[in-house]
C-alpha atoms as a PDB file:
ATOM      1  CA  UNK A   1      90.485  60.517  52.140  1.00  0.00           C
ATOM      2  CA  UNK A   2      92.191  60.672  55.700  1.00  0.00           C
ATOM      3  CA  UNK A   3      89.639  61.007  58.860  1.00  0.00           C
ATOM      4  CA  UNK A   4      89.610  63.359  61.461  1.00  0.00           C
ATOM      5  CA  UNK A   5      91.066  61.596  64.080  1.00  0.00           C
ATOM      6  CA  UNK A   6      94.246  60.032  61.836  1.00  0.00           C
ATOM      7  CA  UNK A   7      94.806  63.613  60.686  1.00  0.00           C
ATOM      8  CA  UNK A   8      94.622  64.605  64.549  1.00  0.00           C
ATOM      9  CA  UNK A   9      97.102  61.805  65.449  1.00  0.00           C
ATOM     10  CA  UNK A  10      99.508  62.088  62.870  1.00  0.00           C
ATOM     11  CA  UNK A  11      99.738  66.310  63.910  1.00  0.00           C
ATOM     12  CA  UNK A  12     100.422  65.326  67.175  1.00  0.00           C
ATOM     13  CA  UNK A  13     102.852  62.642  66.057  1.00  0.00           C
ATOM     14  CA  UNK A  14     104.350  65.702  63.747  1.00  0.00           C
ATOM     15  CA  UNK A  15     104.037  67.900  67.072  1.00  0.00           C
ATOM     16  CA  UNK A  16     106.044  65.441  69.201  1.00  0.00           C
ATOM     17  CA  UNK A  17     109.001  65.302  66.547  1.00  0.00           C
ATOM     18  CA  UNK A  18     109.184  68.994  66.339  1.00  0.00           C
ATOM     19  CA  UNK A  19     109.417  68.922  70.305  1.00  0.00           C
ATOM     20  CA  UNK A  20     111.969  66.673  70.183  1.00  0.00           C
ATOM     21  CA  UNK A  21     114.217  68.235  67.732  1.00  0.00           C
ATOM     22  CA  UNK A  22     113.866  71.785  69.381  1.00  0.00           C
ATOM     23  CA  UNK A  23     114.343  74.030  66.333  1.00  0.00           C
ATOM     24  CA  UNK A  24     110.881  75.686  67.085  1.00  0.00           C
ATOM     25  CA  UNK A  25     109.671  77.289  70.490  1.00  0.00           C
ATOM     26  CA  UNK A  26     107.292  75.092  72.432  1.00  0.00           C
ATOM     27  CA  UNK A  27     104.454  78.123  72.736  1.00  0.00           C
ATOM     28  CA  UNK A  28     104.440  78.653  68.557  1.00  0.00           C
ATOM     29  CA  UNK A  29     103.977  74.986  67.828  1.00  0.00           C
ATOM     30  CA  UNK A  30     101.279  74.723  70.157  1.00  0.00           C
ATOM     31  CA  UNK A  31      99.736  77.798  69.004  1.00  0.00           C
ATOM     32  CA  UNK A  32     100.070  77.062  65.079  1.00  0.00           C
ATOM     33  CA  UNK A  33      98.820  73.839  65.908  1.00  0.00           C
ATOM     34  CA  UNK A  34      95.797  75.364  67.837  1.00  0.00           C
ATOM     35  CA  UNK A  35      94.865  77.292  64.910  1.00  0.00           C
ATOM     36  CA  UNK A  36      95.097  74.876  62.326  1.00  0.00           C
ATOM     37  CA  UNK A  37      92.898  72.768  64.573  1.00  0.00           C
ATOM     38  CA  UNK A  38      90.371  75.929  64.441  1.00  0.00           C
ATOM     39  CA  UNK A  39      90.991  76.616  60.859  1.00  0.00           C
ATOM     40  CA  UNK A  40      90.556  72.341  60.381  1.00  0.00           C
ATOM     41  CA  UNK A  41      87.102  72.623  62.233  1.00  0.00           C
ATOM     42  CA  UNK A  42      88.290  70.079  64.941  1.00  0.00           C
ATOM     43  CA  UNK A  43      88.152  73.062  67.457  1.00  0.00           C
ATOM     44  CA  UNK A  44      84.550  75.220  67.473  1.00  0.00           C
ATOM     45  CA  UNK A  45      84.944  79.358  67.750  1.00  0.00           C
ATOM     46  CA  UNK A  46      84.462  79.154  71.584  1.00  0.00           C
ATOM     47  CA  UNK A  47      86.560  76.693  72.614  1.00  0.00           C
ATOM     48  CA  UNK A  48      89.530  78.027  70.933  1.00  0.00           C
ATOM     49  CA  UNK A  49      88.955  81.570  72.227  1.00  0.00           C
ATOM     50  CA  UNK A  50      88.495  80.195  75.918  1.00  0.00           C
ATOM     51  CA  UNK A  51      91.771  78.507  76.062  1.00  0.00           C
ATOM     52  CA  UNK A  52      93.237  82.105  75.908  1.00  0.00           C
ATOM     53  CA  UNK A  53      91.251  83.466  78.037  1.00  0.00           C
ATOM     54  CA  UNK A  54      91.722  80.878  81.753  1.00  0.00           C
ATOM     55  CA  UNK A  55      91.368  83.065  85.092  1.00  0.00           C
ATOM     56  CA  UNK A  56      93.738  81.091  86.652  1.00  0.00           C
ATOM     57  CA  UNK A  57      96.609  82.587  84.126  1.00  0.00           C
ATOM     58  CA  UNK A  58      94.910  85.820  84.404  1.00  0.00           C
ATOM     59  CA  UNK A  59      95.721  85.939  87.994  1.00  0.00           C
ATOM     60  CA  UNK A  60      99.084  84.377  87.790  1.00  0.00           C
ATOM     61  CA  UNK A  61     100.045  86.683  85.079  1.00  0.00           C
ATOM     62  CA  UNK A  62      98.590  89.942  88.060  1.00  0.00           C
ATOM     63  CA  UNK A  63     100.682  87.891  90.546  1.00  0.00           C
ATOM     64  CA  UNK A  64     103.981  88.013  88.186  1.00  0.00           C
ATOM     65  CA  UNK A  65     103.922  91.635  87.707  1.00  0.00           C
ATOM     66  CA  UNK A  66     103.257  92.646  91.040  1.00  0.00           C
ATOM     67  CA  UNK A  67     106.251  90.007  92.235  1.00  0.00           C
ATOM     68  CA  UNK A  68     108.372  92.121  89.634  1.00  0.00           C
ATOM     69  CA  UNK A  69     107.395  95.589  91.279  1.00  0.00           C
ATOM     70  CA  UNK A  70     108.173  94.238  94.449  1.00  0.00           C
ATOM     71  CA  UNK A  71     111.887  93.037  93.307  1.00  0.00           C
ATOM     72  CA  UNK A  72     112.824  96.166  91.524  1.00  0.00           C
ATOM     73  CA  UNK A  73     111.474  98.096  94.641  1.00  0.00           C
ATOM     74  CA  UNK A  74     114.515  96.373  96.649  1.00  0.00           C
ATOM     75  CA  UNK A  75     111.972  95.911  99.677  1.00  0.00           C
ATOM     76  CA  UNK A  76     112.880  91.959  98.964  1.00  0.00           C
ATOM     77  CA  UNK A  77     116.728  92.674  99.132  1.00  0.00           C
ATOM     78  CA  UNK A  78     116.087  94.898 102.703  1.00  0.00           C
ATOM     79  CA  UNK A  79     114.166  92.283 104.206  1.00  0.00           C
ATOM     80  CA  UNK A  80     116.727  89.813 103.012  1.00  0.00           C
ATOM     81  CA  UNK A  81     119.875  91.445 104.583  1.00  0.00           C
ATOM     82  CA  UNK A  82     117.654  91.354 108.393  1.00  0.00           C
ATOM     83  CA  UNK A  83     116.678  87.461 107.276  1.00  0.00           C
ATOM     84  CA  UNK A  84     120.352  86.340 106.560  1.00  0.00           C
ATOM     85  CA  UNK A  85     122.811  86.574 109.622  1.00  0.00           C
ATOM     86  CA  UNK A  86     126.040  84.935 110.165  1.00  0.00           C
ATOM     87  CA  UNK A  87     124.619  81.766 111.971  1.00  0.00           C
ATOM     88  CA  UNK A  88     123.736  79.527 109.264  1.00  0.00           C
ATOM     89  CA  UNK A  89     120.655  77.937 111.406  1.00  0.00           C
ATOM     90  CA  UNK A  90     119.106  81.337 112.203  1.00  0.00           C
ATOM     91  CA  UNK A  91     119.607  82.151 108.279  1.00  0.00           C
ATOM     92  CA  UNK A  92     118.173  78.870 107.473  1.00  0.00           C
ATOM     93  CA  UNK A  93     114.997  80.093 110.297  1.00  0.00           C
ATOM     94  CA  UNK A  94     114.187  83.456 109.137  1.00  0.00           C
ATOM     95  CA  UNK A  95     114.463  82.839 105.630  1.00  0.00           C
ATOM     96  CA  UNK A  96     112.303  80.125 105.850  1.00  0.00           C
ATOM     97  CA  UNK A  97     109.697  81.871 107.917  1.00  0.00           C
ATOM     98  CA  UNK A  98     109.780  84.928 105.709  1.00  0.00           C
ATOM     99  CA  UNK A  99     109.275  82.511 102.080  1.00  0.00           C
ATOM    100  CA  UNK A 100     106.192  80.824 103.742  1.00  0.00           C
ATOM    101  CA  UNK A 101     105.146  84.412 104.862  1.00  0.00           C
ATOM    102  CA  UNK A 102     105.583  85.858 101.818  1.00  0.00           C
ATOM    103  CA  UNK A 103     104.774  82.524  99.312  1.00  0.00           C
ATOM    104  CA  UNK A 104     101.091  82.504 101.373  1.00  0.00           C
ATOM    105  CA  UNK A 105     100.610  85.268  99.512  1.00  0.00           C
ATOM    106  CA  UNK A 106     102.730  85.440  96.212  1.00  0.00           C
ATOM    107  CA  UNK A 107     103.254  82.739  93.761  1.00  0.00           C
ATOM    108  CA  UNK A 108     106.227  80.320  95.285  1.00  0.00           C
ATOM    109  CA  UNK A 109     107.951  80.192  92.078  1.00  0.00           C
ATOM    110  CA  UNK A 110     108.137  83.913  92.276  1.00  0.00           C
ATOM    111  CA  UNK A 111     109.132  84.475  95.611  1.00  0.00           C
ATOM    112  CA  UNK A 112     111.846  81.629  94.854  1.00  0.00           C
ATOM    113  CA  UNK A 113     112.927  83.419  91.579  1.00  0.00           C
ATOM    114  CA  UNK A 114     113.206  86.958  93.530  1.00  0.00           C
ATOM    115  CA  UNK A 115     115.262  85.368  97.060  1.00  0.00           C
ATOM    116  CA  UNK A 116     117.337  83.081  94.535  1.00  0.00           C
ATOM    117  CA  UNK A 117     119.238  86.072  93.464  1.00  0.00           C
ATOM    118  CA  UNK A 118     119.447  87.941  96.969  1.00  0.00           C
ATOM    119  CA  UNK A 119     120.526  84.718  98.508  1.00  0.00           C
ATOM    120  CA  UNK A 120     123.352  83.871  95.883  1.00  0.00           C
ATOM    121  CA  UNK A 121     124.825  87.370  96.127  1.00  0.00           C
ATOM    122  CA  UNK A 122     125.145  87.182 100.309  1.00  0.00           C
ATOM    123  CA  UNK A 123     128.603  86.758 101.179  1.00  0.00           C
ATOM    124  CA  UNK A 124     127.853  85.087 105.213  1.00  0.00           C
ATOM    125  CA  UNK A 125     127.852  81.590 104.087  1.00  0.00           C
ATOM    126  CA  UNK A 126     127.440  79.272 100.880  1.00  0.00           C
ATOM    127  CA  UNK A 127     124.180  79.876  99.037  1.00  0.00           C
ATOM    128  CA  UNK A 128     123.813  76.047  98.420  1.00  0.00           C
ATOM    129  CA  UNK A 129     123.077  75.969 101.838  1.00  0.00           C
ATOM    130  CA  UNK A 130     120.098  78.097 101.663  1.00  0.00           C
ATOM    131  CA  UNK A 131     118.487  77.400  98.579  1.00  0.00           C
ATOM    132  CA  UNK A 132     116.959  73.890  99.638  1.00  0.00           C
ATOM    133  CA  UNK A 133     115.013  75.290 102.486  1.00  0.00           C
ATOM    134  CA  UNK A 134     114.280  78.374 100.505  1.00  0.00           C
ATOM    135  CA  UNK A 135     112.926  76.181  98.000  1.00  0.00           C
ATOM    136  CA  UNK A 136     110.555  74.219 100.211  1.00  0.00           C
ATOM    137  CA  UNK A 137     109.767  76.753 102.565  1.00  0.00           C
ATOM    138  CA  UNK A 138     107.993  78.582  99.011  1.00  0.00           C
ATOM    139  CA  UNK A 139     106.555  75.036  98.383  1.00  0.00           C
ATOM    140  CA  UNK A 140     104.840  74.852 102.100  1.00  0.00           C
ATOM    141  CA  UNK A 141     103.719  78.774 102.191  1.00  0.00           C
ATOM    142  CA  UNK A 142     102.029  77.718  98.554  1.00  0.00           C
ATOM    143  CA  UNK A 143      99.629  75.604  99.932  1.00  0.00           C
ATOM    144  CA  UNK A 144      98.138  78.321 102.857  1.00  0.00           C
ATOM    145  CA  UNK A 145      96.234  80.437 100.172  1.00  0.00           C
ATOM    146  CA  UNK A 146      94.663  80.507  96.860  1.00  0.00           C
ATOM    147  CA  UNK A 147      97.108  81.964  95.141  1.00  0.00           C
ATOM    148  CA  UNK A 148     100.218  80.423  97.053  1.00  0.00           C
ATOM    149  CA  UNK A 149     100.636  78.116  93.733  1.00  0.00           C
ATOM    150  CA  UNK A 150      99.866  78.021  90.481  1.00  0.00           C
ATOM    151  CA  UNK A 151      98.965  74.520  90.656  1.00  0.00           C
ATOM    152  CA  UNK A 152      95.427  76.038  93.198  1.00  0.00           C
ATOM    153  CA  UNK A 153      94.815  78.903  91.092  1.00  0.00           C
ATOM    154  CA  UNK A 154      94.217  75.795  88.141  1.00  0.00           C
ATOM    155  CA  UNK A 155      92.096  73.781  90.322  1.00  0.00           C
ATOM    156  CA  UNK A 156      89.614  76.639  91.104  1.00  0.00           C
ATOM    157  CA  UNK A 157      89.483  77.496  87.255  1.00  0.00           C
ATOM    158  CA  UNK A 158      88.277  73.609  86.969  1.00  0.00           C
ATOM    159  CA  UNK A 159      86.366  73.920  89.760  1.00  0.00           C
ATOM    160  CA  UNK A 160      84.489  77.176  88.760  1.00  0.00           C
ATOM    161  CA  UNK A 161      85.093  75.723  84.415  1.00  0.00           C
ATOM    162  CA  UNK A 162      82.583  72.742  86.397  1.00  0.00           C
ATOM    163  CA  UNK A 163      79.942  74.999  87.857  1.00  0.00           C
ATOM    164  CA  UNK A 164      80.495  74.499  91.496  1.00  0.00           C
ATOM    165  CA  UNK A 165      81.336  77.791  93.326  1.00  0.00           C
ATOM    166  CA  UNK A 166      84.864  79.069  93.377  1.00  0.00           C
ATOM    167  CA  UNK A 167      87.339  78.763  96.215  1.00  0.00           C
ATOM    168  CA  UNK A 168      88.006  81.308  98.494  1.00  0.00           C
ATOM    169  CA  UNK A 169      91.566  82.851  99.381  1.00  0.00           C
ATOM    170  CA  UNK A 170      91.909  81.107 102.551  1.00  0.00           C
ATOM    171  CA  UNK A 171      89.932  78.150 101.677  1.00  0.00           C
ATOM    172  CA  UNK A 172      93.331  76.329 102.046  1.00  0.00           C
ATOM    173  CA  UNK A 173      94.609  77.567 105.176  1.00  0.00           C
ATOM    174  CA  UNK A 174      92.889  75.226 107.703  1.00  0.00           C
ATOM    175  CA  UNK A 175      95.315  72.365 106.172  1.00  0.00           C
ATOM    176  CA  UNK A 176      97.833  74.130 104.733  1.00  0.00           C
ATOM    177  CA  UNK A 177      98.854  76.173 107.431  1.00  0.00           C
ATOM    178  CA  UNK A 178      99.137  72.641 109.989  1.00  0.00           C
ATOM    179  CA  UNK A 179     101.183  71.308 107.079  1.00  0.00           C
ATOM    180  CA  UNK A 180     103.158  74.163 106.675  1.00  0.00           C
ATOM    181  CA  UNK A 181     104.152  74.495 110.036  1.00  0.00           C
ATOM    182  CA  UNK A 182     104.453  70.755 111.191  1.00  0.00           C
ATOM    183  CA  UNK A 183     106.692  70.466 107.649  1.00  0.00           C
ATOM    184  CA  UNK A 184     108.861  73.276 108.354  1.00  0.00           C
ATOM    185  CA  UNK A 185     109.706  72.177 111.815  1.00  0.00           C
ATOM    186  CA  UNK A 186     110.979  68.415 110.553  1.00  0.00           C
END
């Protein structure tokens, strides 16, 4: 009879080839894996039901939606024709100003994903141009507030997941904000 832990490796060996040969979406292996695990008895009741349940996707998920209402609203593409001008430098300003502004209090792959499309479709310079600084001015306004980035929304789920208090929204902000701005400026 096979053990526990061989049948565990050999899945996940089984799991890694089915990656690899990318007939099968990523999200239903590891969900039919998941529930064989449960079905197995490697994974208890709880456990299993908790990894579907995380805050921090919870409030990513909120974030998403509201990211969308704001994009189909057009207030994104308004603000974005006053951000872009002909000078290439002041675009490369503003815009940069307004994703930390806005990524402080979105998700930055979100406010990325709703400039990305406002910035290719501008016709005052070449969109390569912008899209770098776009990119990391989202990355810098991430790290002013809770839910800048996903990656802070994960650590206080852990941090809450190990029974210390959770972090508040502008927990961040006394170092972010000096790395945001010093970052931005070089």
């Amino acid at each position: 009879m096979i053990s526990a832990s061989t049948m565990v490796i050999l899945s996940l060996v089984l799991l890694l080839g089915l990656l690899i040969q990318g007939s099968f979406s990523t999200a239903a292996l590891f969900t039919a894996l998941a529930v064989v695990y449960f079905l197995a008895g490697f994974v208890s009741e709880s456990v299993f039901l908790s990894s579907f349940t995380n805050s921090a996707l919870a409030t990513l998920l909120v974030l998403l939606m509201v990211s969308l209402a704001l994009e189909r609203s057009r207030l994104v593409e308004t603000v974005s024709r006053l951000v872009i001008v002909k000078s290439e430098a002041k675009s490369v300003f503003r815009l940069s100003v307004f994703a930390v502004a806005l990524s402080s209090f979105m998700n930055n792959t979100v406010v990325v994903a709703g400039l990305w499309g406002v910035v290719c479709k501008q016709t005052r310079g070449a969109p390569s141009r912008l899209l770098i600084p776009l990119s990391y001015a989202a990355i810098l306004g991430g790290v002013v507030t809770l839910v800048g980035t996903s990656t802070n929304l994960v650590v206080n789920s852990l941090t809450v997941s190990a029974g210390l208090p959770a972090l508040t929204m502008f927990q961040f902000t006394w170092v972010g904000l000096p790395v945001a701005l010093v970052c931005g400026v070089v």
